[in-house]
Protein backbone atom coordinates (compact mmCIF):
# COMPACT_ATOMS: atom_id res chain seq x y z
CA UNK A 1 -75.64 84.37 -41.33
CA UNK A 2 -75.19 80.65 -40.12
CA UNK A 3 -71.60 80.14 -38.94
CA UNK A 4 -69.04 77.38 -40.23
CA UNK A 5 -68.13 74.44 -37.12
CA UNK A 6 -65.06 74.41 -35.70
CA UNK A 7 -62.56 71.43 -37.08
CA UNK A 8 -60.38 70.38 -34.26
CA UNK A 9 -56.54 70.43 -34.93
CA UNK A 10 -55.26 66.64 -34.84
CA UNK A 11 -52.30 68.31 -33.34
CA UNK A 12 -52.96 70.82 -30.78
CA UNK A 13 -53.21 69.70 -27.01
CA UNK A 14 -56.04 67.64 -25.96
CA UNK A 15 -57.18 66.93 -29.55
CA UNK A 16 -55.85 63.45 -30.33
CA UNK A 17 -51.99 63.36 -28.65
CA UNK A 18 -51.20 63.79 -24.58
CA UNK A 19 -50.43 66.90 -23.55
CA UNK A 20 -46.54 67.80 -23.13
CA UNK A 21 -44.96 67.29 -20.07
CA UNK A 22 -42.13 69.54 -19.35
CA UNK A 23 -38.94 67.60 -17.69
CA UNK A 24 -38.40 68.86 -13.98
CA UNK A 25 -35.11 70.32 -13.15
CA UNK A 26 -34.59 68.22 -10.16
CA UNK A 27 -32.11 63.96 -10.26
CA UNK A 28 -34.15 61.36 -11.52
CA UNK A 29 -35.38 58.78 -9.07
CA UNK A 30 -33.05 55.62 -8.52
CA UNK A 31 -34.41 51.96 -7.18
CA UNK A 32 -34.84 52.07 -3.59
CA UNK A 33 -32.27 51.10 -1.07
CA UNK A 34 -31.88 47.45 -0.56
CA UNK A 35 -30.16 47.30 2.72
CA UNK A 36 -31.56 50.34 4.64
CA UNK A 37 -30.85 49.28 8.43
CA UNK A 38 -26.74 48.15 6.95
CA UNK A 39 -27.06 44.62 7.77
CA UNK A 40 -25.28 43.14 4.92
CA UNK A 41 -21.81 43.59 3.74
CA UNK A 42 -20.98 44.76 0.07
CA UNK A 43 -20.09 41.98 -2.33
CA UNK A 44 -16.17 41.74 -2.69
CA UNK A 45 -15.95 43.22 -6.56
CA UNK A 46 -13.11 45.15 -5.93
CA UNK A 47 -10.36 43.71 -8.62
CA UNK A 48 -7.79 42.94 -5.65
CA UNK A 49 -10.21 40.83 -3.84
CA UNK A 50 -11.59 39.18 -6.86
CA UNK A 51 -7.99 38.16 -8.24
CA UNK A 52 -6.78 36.83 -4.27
CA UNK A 53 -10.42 34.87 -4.14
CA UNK A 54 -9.51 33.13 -7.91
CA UNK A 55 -5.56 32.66 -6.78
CA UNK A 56 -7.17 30.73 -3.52
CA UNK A 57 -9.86 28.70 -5.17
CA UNK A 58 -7.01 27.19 -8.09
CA UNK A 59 -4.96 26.76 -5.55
CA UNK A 60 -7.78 24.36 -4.11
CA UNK A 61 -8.65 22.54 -7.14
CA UNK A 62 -4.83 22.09 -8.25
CA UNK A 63 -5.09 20.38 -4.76
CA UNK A 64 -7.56 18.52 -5.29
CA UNK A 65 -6.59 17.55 -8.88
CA UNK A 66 -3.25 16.65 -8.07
CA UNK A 67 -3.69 13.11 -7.01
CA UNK A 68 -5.97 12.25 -9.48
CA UNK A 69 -3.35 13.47 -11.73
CA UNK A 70 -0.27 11.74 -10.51
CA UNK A 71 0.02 8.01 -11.32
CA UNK A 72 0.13 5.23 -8.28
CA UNK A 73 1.55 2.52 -10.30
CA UNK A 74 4.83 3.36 -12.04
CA UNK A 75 4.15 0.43 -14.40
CA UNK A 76 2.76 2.44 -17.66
CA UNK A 77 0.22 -0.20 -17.91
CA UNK A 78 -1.29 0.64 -14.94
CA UNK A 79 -0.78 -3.35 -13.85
CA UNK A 80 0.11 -4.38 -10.12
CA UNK A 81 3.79 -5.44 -9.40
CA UNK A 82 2.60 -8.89 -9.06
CA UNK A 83 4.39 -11.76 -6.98
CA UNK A 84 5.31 -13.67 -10.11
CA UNK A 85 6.72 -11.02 -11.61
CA UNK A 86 8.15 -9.82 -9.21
CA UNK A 87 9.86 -13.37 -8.85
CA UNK A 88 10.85 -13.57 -12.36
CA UNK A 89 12.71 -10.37 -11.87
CA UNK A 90 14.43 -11.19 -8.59
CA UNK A 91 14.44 -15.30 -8.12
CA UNK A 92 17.67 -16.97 -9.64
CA UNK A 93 16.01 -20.39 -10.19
CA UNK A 94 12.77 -18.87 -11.56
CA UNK A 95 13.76 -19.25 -15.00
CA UNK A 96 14.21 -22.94 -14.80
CA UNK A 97 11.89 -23.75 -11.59
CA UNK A 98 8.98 -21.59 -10.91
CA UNK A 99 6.27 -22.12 -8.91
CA UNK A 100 2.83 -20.69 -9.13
CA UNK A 101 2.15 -17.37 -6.54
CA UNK A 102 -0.70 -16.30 -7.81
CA UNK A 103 -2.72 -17.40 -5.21
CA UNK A 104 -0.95 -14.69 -2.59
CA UNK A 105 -2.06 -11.86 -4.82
CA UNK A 106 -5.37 -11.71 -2.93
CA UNK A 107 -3.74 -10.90 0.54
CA UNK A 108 0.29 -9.74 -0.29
CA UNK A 109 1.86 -7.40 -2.51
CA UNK A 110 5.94 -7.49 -3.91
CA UNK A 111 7.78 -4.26 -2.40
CA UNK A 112 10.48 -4.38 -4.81
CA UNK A 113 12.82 -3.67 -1.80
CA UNK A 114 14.29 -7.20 -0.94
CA UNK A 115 17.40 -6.46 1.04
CA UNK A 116 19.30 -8.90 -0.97
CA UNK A 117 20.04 -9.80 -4.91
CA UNK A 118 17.86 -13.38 -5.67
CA UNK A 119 15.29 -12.42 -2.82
CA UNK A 120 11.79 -11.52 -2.94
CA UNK A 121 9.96 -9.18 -0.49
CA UNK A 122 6.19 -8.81 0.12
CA UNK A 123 3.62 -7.63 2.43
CA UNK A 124 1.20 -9.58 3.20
CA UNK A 125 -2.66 -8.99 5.31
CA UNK A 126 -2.48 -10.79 8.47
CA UNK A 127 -4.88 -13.28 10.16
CA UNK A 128 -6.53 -11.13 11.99
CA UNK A 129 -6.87 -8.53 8.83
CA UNK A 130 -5.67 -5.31 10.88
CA UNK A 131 -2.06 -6.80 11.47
CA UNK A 132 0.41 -7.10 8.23
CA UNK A 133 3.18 -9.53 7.86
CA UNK A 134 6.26 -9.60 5.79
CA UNK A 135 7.29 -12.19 3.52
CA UNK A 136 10.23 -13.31 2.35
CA UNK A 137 11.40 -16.10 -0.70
CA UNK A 138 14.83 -17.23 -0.89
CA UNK A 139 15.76 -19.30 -3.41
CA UNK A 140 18.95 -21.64 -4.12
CA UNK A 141 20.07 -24.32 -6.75
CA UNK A 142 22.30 -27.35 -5.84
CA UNK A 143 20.82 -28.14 -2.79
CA UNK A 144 21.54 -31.29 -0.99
CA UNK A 145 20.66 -30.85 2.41
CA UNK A 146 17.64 -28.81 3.47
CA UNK A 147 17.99 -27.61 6.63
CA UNK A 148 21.10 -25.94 6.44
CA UNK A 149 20.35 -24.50 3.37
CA UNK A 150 17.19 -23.23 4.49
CA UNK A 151 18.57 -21.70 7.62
CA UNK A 152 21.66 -19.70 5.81
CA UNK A 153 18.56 -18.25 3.38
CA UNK A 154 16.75 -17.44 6.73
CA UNK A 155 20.24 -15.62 7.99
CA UNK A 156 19.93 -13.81 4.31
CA UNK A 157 16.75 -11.83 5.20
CA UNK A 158 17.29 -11.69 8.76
CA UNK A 159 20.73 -10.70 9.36
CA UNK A 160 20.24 -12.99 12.53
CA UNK A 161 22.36 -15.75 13.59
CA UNK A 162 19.75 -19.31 13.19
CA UNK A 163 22.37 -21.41 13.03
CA UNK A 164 20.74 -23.19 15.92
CA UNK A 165 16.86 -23.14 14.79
CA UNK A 166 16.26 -26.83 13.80
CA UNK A 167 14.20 -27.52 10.81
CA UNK A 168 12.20 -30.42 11.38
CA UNK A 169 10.52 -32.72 8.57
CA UNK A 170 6.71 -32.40 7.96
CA UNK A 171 4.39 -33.39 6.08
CA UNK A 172 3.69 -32.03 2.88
CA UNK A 173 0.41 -33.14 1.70
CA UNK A 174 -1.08 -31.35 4.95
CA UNK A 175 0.77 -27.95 4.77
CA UNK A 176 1.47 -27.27 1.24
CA UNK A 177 -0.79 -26.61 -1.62
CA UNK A 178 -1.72 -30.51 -3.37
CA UNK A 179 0.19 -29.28 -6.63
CA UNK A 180 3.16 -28.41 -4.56
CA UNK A 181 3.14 -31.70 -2.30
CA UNK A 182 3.12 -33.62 -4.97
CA UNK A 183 6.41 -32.18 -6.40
CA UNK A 184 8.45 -31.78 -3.31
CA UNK A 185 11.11 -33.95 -2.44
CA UNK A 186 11.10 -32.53 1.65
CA UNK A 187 9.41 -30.04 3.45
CA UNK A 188 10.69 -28.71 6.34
CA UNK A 189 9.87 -26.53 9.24
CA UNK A 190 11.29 -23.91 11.89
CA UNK A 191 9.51 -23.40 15.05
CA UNK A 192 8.31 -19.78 15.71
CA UNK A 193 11.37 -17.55 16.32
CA UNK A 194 11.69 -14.66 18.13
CA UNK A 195 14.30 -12.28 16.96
CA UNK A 196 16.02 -10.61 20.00
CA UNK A 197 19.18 -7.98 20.30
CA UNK A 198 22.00 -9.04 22.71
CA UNK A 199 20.96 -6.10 24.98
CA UNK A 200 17.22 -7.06 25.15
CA UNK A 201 16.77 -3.49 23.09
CA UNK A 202 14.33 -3.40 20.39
CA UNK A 203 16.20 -4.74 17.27
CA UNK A 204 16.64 -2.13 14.55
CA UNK A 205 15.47 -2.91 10.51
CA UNK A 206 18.65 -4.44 9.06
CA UNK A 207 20.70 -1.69 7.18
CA UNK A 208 20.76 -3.25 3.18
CA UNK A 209 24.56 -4.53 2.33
CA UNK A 210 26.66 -6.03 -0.15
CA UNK A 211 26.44 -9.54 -0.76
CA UNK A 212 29.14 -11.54 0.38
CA UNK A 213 29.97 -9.33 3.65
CA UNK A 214 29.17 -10.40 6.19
CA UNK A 215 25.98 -9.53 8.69
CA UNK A 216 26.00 -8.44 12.24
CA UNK A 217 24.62 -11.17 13.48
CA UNK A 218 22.10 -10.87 16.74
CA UNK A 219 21.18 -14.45 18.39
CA UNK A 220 17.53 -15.36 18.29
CA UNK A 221 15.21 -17.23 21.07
CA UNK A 222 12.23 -19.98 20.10
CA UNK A 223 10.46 -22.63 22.36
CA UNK A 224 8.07 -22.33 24.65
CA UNK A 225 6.06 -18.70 25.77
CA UNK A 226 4.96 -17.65 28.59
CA UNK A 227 1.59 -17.10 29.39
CA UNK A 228 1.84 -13.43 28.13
CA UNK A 229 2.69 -14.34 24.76
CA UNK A 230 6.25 -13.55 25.64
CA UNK A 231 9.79 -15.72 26.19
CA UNK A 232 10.13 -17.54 29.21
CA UNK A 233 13.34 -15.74 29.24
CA UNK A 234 15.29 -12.25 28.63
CA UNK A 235 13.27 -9.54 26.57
CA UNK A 236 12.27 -9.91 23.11
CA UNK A 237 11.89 -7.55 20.36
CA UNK A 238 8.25 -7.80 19.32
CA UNK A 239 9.19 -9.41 16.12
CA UNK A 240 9.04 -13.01 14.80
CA UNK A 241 9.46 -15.32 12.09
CA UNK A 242 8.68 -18.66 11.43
CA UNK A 243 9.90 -20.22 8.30
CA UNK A 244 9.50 -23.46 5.36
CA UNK A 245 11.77 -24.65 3.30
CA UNK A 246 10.35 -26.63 0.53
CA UNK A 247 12.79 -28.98 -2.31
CA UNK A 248 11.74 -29.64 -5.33
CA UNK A 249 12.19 -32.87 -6.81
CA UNK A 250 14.49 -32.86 -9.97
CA UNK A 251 18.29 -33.02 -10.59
CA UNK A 252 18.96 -28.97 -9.80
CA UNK A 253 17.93 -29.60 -6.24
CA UNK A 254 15.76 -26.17 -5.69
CA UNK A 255 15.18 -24.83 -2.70
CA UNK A 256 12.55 -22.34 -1.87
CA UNK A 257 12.47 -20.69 1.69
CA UNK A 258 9.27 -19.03 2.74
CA UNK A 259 9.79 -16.81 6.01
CA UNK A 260 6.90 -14.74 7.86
CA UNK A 261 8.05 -12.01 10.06
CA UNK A 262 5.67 -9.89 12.05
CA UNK A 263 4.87 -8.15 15.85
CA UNK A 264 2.44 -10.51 16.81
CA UNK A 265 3.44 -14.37 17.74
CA UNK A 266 -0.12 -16.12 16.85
CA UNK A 267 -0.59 -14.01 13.71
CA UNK A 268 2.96 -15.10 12.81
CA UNK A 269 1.90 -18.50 12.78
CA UNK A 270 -1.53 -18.34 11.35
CA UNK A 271 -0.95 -16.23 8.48
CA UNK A 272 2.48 -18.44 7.82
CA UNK A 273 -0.32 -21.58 6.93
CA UNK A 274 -2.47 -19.51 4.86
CA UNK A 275 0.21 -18.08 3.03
CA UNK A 276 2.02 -21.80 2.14
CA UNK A 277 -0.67 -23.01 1.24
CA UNK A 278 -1.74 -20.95 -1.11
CA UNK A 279 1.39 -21.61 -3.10
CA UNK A 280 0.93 -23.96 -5.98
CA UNK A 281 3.44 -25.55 -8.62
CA UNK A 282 4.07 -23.97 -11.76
């Protein structure tokens, strides 16, 4: 009797599926260890050293931020305090006799801090471009004679007693600016002055003061150096000025003092040219 072949079940094991693998009682296997030999310290994750690490970086970019942040220029254009304007705001005779100061804007800037009502302050880059300079511009109306004039508005910003500097006529077509000789009735000139206590101490800044009271006056020394750059006598301060006094022709008689002060004698005088003759008329 012939015998029927065997049909293999689809589903039984080893006919058409993998056999069933029964789990094992024992952990499953992790990744291996990264850091076997301990060479390497964790990663700070912990939530106390995460939240110091954020504090401390913020803390560095607020620093960092900060200046970007804060305007330089309290003008809320974002425009320099330029000398004009600066003279318009603080120059009695501007109004009715300016004169043209852009040309200082390359080398000086207005402080705002003139020790006086009607007087304008600047700083201004030396000769020698690592020494500064300070400038001063003293204005007055009704002027008749110059050099007394011009050495009570040197007094003004120097609480010094000049009443001795001479002013001596020069000419104006070789110090001043060609638009400014041509309008100037007189130009006149101190020699270099060297500002000097009664003690031979170092002079101290003038403290600011009501107008009309009078200064404490400290005497002043000019002439001839010695070879060291230094008076031939007493001890000096390491400051000194040297100032112009320009009038304007025209029936208000305007007078416009220019005084450099500074530590350094020959800069003094240098930068003092430069800086009047970059002055024009208005």
């Amino acid at each position: 009797m012939p015998v029927a072949p065997i049909t293999p079940d689809p589903g039984a094991d080893g006919w058409g599926r993998p056999p069933r693998v029964r789990p094992s009682a024992g952990p499953v296997p992790g990744p291996p260890d990264a850091d076997p030999d301990g060479l390497y310290r964790p990663a700070a994750v912990g939530p106390h050293r995460t939240a110091r690490w954020f504090i401390l970086v913020g803390a560095a970019l607020l620093l960092l931020a900060l200046p970007l942040a804060v305007p330089v220029n309290d003008d809320p254009d974002g425009e320099p305090y330029l000398l004009n304007e600066a003279a318009a705001d603080s120059l009695t005779t501007w109004e009715f006799a300016p004169l043209d100061l852009t040309g200082l804007d390359g080398r000086c800037a207005a402080t705002g801090e003139a020790i006086l009502p009607g007087t304008l302050e600047a700083t201004c880059m030396g000769s020698n471009r690592w020494d500064t300079v300070d400038l001063d511009v003293v204005a007055m109306a009704g002027v008749e004679d110059a050099a007394p004039s011009a050495r009570r508005g040197l007094r003004a910003v120097l609480a010094s007693d000049v009443s001795d500097v001479p002013f001596r006529p020069a000419p104006a077509d070789e110090i001043l600016h060609p638009s400014l000789a041509g309008r100037a009735d007189g130009l006149r000139v101190s020699p270099v002055i060297e500002l000097r206590s009664p003690l031979g101490l170092l002079d101290e800044l003038p403290e600011p003061r009501d107008p009309g009271v009078p200064a404490d006056t400290r005497p002043v020394q000019y002439g001839d150096t010695a070879p060291d750059g230094t008076s031939g006598t007493g001890s000096g301060s390491g400051r000194y000025t040297v100032a112009a006094a320009v009038l304007l022709d025209g029936p208000d008689g305007v007078l416009y003092t220019f005084a450099v002060t500074g530590g350094n004698e020959r800069t003094v005088a240098e930068t003092a040219d430069h800086l009047w003759g970059a002055v024009r008329a208005a």
